[in-house]
Protein backbone atom coordinates (compact mmCIF):
# COMPACT_ATOMS: atom_id res chain seq x y z
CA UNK A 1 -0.69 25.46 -1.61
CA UNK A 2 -2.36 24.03 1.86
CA UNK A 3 -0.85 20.36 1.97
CA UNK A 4 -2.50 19.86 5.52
CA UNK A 5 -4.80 17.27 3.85
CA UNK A 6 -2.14 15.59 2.18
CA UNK A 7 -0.03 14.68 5.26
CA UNK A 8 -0.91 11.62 7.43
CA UNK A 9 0.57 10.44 10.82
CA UNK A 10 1.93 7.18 11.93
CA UNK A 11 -0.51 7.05 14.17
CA UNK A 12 -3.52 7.82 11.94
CA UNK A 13 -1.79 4.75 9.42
CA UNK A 14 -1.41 2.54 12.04
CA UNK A 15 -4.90 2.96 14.02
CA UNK A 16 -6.17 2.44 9.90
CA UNK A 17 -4.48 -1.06 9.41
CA UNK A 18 -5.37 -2.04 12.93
CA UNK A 19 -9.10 -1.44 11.57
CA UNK A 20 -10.52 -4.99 11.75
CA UNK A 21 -13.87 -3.76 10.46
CA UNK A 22 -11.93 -2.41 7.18
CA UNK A 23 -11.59 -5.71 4.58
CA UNK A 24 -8.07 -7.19 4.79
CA UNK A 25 -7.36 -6.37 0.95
CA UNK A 26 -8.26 -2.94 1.64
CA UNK A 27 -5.86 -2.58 4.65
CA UNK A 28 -3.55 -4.31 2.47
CA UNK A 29 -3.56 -1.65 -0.31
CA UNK A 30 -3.08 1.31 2.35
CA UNK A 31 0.26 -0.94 3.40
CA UNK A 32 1.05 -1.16 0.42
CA UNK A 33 1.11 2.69 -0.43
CA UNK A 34 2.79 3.79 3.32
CA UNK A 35 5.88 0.92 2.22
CA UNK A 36 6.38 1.31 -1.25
CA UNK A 37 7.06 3.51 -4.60
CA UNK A 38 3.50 2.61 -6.39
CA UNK A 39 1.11 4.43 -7.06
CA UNK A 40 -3.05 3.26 -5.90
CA UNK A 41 -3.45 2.33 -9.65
CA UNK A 42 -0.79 0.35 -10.06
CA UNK A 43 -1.40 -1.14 -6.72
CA UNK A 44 -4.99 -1.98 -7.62
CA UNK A 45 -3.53 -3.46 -10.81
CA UNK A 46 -1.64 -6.08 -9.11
CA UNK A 47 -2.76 -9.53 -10.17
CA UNK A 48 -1.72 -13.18 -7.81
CA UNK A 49 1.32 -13.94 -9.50
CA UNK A 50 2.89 -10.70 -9.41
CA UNK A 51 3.38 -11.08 -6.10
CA UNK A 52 6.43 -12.48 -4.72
CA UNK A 53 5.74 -13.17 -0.83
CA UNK A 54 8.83 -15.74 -0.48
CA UNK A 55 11.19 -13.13 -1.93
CA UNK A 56 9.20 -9.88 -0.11
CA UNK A 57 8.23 -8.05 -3.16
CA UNK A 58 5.49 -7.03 -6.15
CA UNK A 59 6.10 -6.79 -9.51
CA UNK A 60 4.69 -3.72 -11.03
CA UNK A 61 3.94 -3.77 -15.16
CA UNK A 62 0.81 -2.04 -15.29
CA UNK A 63 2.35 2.01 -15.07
CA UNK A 64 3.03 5.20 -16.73
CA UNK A 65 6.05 5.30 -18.40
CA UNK A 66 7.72 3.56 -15.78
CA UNK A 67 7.93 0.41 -16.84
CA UNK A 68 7.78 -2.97 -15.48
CA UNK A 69 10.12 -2.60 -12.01
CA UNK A 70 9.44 -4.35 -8.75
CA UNK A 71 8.91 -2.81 -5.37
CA UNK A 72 10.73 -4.60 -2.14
CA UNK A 73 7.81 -4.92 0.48
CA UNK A 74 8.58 -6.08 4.30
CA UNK A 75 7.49 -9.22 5.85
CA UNK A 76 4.81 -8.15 7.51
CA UNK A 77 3.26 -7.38 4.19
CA UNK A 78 4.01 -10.52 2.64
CA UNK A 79 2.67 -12.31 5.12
CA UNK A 80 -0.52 -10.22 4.85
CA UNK A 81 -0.65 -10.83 0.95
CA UNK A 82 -0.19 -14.47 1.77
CA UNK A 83 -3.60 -14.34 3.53
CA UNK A 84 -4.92 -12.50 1.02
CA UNK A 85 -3.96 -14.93 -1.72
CA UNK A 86 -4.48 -17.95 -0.06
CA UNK A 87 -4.92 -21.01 -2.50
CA UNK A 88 -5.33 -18.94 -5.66
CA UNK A 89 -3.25 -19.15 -8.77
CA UNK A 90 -4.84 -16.36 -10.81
CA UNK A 91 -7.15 -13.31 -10.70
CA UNK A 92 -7.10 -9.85 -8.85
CA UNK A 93 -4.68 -9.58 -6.24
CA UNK A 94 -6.86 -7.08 -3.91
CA UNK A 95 -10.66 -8.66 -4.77
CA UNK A 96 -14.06 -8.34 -2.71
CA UNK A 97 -16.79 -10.59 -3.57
CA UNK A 98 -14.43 -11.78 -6.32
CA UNK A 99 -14.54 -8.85 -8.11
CA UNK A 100 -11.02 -6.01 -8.60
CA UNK A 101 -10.98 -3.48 -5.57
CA UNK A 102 -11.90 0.15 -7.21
CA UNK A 103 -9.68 3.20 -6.25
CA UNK A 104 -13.12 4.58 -4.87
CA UNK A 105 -13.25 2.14 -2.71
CA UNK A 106 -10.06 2.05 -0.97
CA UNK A 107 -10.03 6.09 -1.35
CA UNK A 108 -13.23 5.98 0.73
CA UNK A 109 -12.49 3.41 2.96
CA UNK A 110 -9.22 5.61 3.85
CA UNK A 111 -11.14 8.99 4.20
CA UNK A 112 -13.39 7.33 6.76
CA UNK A 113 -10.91 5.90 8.90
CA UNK A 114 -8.83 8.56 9.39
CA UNK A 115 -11.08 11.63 9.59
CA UNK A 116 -11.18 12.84 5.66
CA UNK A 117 -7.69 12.28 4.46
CA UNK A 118 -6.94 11.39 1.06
CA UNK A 119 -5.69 8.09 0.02
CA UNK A 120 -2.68 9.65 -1.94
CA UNK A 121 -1.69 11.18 1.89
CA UNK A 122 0.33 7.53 2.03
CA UNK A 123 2.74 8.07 -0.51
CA UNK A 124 2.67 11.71 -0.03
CA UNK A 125 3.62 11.62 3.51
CA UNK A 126 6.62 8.63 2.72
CA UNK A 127 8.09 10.66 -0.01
CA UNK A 128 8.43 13.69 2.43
CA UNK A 129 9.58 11.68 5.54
CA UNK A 130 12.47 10.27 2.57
CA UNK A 131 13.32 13.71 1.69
CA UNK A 132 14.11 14.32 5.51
CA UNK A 133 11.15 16.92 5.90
CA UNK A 134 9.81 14.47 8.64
CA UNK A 135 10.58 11.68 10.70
CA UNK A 136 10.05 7.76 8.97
CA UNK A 137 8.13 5.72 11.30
CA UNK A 138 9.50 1.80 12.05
CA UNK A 139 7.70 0.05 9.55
CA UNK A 140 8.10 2.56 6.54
CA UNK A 141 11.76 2.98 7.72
CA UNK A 142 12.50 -0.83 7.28
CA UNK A 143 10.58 -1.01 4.00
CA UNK A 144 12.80 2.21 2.87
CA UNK A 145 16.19 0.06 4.16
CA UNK A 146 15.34 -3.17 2.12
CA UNK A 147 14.87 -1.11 -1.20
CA UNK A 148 17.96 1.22 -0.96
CA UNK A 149 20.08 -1.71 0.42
């Protein structure tokens, strides 16, 4: 099986976050994926108060046959979900126009910025870089520290 298509590079991820012209929440899902265990639906299922910016992490309910568990993110996503949330108490977590991001969406938004790869290259990629097959960068590396430490 070709897995070309499933492998992303740090610098593809980083040139994608950089993306001012992609919406913040969007960005902010892709960071999400590259630092963490969960999935893009459980992601995307994130509501405001399952997220924990003072204590770095997301708590994860909605999943399949995992559980509730949360996932350890790194201040530099925090601080970007801080942003995000601003004032707000309630509601979708990642939200244009008020509305839930779809996995279309941020699937799309991802295969334009980075030439055609698939949105499920995040986790892909940081699951192989943990199994040693190829190098972590910085960011990912940290995120990897704070959840095994």
């Amino acid at each position: 099986m070709d897995t070309t298509n499933l492998l992303v590079t740090d610098l593809e991820v980083d040139t994608a976050l950089a993306d001012l012209a992609v919406p913040a929440a969007v960005r902010a899902v892709w960071q999400l994926l590259w630092e963490s265990e969960a999935t893009v639906d459980e992601v995307l299922a994130l509501d405001v108060p399952d997220a924990e910016q003072n204590d770095h992490l997301v708590v994860v309910r909605e999943t399949k046959g995992r559980g509730v568990f949360e996932v350890q993110i790194t201040p530099s996503a925090a601080g970007v979900l801080c942003e995000l949330v601003g004032a707000r108490t309630d509601g979708p977590l990642f939200q244009l126009d008020g509305r839930r991001l779809s996995k279309a969406r941020v699937a799309a938004a991802f295969r334009a910025a980075t030439g055609g790869r698939s949105i499920h290259a995040l986790r892909f990629t940081r699951q192989a870089k943990e199994r040693g097959t190829i190098r972590l960068s910085p960011v990912a590396h940290d995120a990897h520290q704070e959840r095994t430490a």
